[in-house]
C-alpha atoms as a PDB file:
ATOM      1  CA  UNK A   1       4.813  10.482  24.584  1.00  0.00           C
ATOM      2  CA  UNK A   2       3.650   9.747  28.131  1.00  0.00           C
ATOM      3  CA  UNK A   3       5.471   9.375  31.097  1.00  0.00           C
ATOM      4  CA  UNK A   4       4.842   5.551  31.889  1.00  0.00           C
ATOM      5  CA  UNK A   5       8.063   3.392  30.924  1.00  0.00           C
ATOM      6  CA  UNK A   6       7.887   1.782  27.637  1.00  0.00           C
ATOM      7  CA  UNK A   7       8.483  -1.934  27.379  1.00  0.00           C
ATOM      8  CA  UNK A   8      11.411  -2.887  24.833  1.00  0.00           C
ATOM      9  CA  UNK A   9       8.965  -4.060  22.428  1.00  0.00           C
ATOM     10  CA  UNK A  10       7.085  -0.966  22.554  1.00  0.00           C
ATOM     11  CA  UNK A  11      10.284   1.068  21.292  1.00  0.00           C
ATOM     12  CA  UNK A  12      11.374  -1.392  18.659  1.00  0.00           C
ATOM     13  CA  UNK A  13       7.813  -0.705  17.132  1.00  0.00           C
ATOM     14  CA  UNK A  14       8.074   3.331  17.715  1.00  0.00           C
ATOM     15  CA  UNK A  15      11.667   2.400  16.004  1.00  0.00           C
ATOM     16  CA  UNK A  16      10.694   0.218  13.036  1.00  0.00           C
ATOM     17  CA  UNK A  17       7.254   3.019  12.542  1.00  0.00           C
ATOM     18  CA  UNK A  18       9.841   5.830  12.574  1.00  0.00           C
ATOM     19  CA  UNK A  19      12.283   3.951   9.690  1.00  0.00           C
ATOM     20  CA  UNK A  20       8.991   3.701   7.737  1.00  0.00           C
ATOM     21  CA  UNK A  21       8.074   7.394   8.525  1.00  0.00           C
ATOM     22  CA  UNK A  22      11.773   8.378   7.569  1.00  0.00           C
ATOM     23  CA  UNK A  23      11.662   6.424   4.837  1.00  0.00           C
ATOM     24  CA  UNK A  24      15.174   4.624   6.097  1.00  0.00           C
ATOM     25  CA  UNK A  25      16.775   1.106   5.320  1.00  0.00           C
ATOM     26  CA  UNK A  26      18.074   0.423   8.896  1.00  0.00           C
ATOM     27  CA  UNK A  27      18.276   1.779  12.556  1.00  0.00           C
ATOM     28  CA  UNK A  28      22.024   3.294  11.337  1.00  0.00           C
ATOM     29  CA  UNK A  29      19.761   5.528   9.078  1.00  0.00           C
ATOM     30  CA  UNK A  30      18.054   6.649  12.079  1.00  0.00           C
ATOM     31  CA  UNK A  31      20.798   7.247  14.280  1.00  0.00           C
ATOM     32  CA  UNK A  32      21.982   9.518  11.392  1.00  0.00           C
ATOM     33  CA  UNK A  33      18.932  11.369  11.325  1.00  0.00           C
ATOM     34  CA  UNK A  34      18.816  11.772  15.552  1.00  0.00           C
ATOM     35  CA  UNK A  35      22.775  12.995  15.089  1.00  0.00           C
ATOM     36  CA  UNK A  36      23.747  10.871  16.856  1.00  0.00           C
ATOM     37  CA  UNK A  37      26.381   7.483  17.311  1.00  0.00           C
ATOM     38  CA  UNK A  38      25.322   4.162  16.591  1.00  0.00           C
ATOM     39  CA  UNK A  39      26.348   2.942  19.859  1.00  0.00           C
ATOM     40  CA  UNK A  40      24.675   6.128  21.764  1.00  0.00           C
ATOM     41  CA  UNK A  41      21.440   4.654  19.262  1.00  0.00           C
ATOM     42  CA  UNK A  42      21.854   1.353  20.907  1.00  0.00           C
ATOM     43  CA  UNK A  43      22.200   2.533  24.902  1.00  0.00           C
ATOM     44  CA  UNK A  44      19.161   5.223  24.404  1.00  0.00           C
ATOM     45  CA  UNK A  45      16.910   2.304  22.397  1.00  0.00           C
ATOM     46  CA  UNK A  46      17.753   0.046  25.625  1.00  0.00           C
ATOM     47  CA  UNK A  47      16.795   2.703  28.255  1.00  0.00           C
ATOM     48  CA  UNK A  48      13.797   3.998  25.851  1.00  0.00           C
ATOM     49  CA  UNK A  49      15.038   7.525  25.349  1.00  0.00           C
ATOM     50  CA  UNK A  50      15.542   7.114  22.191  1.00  0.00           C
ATOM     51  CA  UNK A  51      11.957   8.153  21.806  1.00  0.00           C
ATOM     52  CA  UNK A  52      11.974  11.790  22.709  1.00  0.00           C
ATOM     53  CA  UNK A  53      14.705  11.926  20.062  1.00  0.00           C
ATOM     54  CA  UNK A  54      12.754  10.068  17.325  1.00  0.00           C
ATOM     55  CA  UNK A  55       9.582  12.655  18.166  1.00  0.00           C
ATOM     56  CA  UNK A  56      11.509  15.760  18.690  1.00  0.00           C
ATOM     57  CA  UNK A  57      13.260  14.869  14.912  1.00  0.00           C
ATOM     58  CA  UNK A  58       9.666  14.021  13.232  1.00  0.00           C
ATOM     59  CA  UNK A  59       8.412  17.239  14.771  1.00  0.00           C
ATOM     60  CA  UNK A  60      11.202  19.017  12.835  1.00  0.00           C
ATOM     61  CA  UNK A  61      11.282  17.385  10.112  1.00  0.00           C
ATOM     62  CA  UNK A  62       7.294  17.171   9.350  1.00  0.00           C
ATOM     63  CA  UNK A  63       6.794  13.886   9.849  1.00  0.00           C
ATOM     64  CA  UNK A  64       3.240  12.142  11.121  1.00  0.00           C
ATOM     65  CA  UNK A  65       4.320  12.068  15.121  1.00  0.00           C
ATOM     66  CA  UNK A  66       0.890  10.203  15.657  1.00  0.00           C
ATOM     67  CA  UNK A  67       1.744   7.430  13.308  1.00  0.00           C
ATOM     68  CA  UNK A  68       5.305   7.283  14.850  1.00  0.00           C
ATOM     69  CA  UNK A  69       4.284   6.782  18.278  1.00  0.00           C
ATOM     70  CA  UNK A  70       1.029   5.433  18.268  1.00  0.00           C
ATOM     71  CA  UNK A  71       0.648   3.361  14.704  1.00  0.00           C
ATOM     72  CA  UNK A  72      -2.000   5.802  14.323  1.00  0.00           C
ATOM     73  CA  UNK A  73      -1.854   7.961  10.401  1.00  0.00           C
ATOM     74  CA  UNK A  74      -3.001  11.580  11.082  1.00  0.00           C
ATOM     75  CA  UNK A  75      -2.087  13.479   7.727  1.00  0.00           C
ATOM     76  CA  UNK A  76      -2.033  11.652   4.226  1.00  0.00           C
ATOM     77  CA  UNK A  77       1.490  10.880   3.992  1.00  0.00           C
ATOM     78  CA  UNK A  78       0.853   7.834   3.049  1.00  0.00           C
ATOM     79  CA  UNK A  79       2.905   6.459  -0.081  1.00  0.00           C
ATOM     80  CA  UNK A  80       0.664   7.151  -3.261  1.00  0.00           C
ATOM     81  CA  UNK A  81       1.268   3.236  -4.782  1.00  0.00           C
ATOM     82  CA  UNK A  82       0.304   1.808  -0.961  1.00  0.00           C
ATOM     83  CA  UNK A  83      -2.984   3.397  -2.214  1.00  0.00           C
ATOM     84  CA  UNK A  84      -3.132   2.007  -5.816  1.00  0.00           C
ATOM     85  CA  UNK A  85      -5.197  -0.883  -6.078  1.00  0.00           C
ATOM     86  CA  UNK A  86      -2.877  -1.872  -8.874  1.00  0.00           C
ATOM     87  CA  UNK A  87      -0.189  -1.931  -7.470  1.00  0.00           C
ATOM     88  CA  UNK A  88      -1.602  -3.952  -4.170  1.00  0.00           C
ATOM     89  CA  UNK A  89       0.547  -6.902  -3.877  1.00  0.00           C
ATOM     90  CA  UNK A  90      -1.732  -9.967  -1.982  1.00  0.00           C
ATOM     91  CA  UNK A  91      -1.411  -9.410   1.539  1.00  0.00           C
ATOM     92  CA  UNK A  92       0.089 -11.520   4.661  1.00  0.00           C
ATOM     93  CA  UNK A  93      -3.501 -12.635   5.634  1.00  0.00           C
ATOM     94  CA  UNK A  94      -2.105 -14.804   8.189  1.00  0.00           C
ATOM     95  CA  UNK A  95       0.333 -12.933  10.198  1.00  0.00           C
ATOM     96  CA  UNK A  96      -2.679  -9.327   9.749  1.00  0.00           C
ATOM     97  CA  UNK A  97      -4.832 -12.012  11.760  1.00  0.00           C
ATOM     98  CA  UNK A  98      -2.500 -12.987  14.340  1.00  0.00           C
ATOM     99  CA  UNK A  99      -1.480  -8.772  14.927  1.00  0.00           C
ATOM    100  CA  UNK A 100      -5.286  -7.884  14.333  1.00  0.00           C
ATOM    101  CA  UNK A 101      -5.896 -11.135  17.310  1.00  0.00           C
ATOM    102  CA  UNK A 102      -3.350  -9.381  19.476  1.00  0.00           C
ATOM    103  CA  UNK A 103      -4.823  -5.628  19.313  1.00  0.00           C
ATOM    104  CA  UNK A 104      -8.154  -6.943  19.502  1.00  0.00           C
ATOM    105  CA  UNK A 105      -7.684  -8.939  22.694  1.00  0.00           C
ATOM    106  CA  UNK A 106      -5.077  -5.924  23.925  1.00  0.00           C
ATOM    107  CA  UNK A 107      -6.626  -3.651  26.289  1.00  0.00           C
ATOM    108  CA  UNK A 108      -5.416  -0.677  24.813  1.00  0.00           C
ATOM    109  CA  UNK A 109      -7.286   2.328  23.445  1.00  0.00           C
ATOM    110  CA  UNK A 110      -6.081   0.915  20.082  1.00  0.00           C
ATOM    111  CA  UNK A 111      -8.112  -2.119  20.643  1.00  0.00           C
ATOM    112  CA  UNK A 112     -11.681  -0.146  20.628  1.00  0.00           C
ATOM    113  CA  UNK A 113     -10.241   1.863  17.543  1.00  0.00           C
ATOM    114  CA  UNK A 114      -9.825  -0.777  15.366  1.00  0.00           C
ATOM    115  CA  UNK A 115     -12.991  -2.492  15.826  1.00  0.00           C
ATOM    116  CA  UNK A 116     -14.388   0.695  14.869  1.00  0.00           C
ATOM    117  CA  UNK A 117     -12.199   0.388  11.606  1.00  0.00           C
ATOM    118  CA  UNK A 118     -12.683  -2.870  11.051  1.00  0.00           C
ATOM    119  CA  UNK A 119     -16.783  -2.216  11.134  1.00  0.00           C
ATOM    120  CA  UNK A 120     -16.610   1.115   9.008  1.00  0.00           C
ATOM    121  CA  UNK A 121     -14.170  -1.321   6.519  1.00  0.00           C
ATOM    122  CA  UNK A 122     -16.867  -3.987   6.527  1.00  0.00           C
ATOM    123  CA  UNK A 123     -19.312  -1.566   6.014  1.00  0.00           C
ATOM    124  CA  UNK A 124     -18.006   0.147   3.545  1.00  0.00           C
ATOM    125  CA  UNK A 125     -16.929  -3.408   1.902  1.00  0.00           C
ATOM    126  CA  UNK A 126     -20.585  -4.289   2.079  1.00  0.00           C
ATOM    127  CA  UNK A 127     -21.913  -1.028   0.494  1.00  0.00           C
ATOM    128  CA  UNK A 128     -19.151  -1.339  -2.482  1.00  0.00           C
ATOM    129  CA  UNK A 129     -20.757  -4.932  -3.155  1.00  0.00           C
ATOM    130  CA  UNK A 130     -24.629  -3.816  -3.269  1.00  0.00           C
ATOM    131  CA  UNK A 131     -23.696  -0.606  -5.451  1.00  0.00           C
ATOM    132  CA  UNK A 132     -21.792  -3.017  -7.762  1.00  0.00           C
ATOM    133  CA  UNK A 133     -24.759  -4.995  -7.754  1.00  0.00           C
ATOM    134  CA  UNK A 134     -26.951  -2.358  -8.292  1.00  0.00           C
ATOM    135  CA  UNK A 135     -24.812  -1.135 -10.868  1.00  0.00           C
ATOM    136  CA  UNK A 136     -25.198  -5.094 -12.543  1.00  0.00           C
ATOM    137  CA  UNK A 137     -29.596  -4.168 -12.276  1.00  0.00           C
ATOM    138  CA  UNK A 138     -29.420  -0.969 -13.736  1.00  0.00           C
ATOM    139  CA  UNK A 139     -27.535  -1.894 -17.088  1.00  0.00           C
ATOM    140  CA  UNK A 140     -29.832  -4.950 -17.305  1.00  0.00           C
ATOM    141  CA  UNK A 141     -32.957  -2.965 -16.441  1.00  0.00           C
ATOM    142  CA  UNK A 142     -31.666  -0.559 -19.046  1.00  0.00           C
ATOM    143  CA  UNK A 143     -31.291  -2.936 -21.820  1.00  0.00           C
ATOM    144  CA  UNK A 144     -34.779  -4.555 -20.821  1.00  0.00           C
ATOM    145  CA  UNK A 145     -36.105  -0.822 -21.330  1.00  0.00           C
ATOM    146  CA  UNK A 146     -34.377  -0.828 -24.904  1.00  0.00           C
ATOM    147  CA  UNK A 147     -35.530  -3.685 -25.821  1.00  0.00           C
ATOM    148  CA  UNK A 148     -39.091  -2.533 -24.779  1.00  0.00           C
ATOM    149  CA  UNK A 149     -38.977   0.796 -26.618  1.00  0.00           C
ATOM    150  CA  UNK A 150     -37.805  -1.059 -30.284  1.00  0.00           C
ATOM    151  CA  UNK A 151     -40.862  -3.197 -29.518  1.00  0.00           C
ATOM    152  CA  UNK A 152     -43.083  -0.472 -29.361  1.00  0.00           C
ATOM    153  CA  UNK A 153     -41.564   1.428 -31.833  1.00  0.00           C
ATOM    154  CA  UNK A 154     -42.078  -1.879 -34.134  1.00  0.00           C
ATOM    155  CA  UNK A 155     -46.060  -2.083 -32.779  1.00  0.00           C
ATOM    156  CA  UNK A 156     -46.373   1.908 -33.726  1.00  0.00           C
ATOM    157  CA  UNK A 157     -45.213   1.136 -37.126  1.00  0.00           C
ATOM    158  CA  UNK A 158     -47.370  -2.120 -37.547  1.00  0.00           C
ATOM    159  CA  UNK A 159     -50.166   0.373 -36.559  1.00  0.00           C
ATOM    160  CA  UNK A 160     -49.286   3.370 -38.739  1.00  0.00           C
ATOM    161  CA  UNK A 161     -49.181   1.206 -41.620  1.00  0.00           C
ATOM    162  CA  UNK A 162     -52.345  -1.036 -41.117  1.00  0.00           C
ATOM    163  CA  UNK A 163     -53.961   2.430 -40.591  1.00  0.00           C
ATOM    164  CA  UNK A 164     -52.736   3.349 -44.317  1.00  0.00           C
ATOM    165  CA  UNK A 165     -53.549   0.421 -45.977  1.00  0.00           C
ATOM    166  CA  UNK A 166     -56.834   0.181 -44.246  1.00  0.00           C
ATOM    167  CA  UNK A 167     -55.938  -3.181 -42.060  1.00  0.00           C
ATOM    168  CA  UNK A 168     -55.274  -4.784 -45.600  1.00  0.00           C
ATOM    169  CA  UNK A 169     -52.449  -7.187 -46.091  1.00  0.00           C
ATOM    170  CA  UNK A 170     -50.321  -5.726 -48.924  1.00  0.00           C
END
């Protein structure tokens, strides 16, 4: 991490990203994982040295360091259901605007990177709508094109036999 002190609300989120990373229940979990005791946990959480340990451990262990200190996904270790639009439960929409509000009005470097996301998101969000749409055109333009080619076929056949029977009515 850098060298500038971390506030305690800064480690509790490096904590709570790092029981997600670990995939753990609790902060005893972690203190398991960082071999070490759960009071030695508490007194290195409360000075902020419990970081080194969390990153030196997700180092060793494989884990996404960049999502663990900075919120920030690097590699896709990403649960596969988080993915699955199936399995997307509705979301929090409320308390994602109030934590969006507070890293858009931050002036952190995460503040510029997710109004980039947010745009490529709307973006891409837009784009999904006008292929569906265009999608929706297509099929219709397609059946409009079937219909006109059984028409035709129907003409050609009115034509083929009134050039048989010599235009007479049979």
């Amino acid at each position: 991490m850098s060298s500038k002190k971390l506030t305690k609300g800064q480690v509790q989120e490096i904590v709570d990203r790092a029981l997600i990373e670990f995939d753990l229940k609790n902060e005893r979990g972690l203190a398991d994982i960082l071999e070490i005791s759960e009071q030695n946990k508490t007194k290195r959480k409360n000075s902020g040295s419990i970081v080194g340990l969390i990153e030196r451990q997700a180092y060793r262990k494989g884990k996404d360091v960049s999502f663990i200190l900075h919120g920030i996904r690097q590699s896709p270790s990403a649960p596969q259901n988080d993915l699955d639009p199936d399995q997307h439960t509705s979301p929090d929409v409320p308390k994602l605007l109030a934590q969006t509000t507070k890293v858009l009005l931050s002036k952190s470097e995460f503040s510029k990177a997710l109004e980039t996301n947010i745009v490529a998101f709307a973006h891409a969000i837009d784009a999904i709508e006008d292929l569906e749409k265009t999608k929706t055109d297509v099929r219709n333009l397609t059946l409009r094109v079937s219909q006109v080619e059984k028409l035709l076929l129907e003409r050609q056949e009115d034509c083929e036999e009134n050039e048989t029977t010599g235009g007479q009515p049979q």
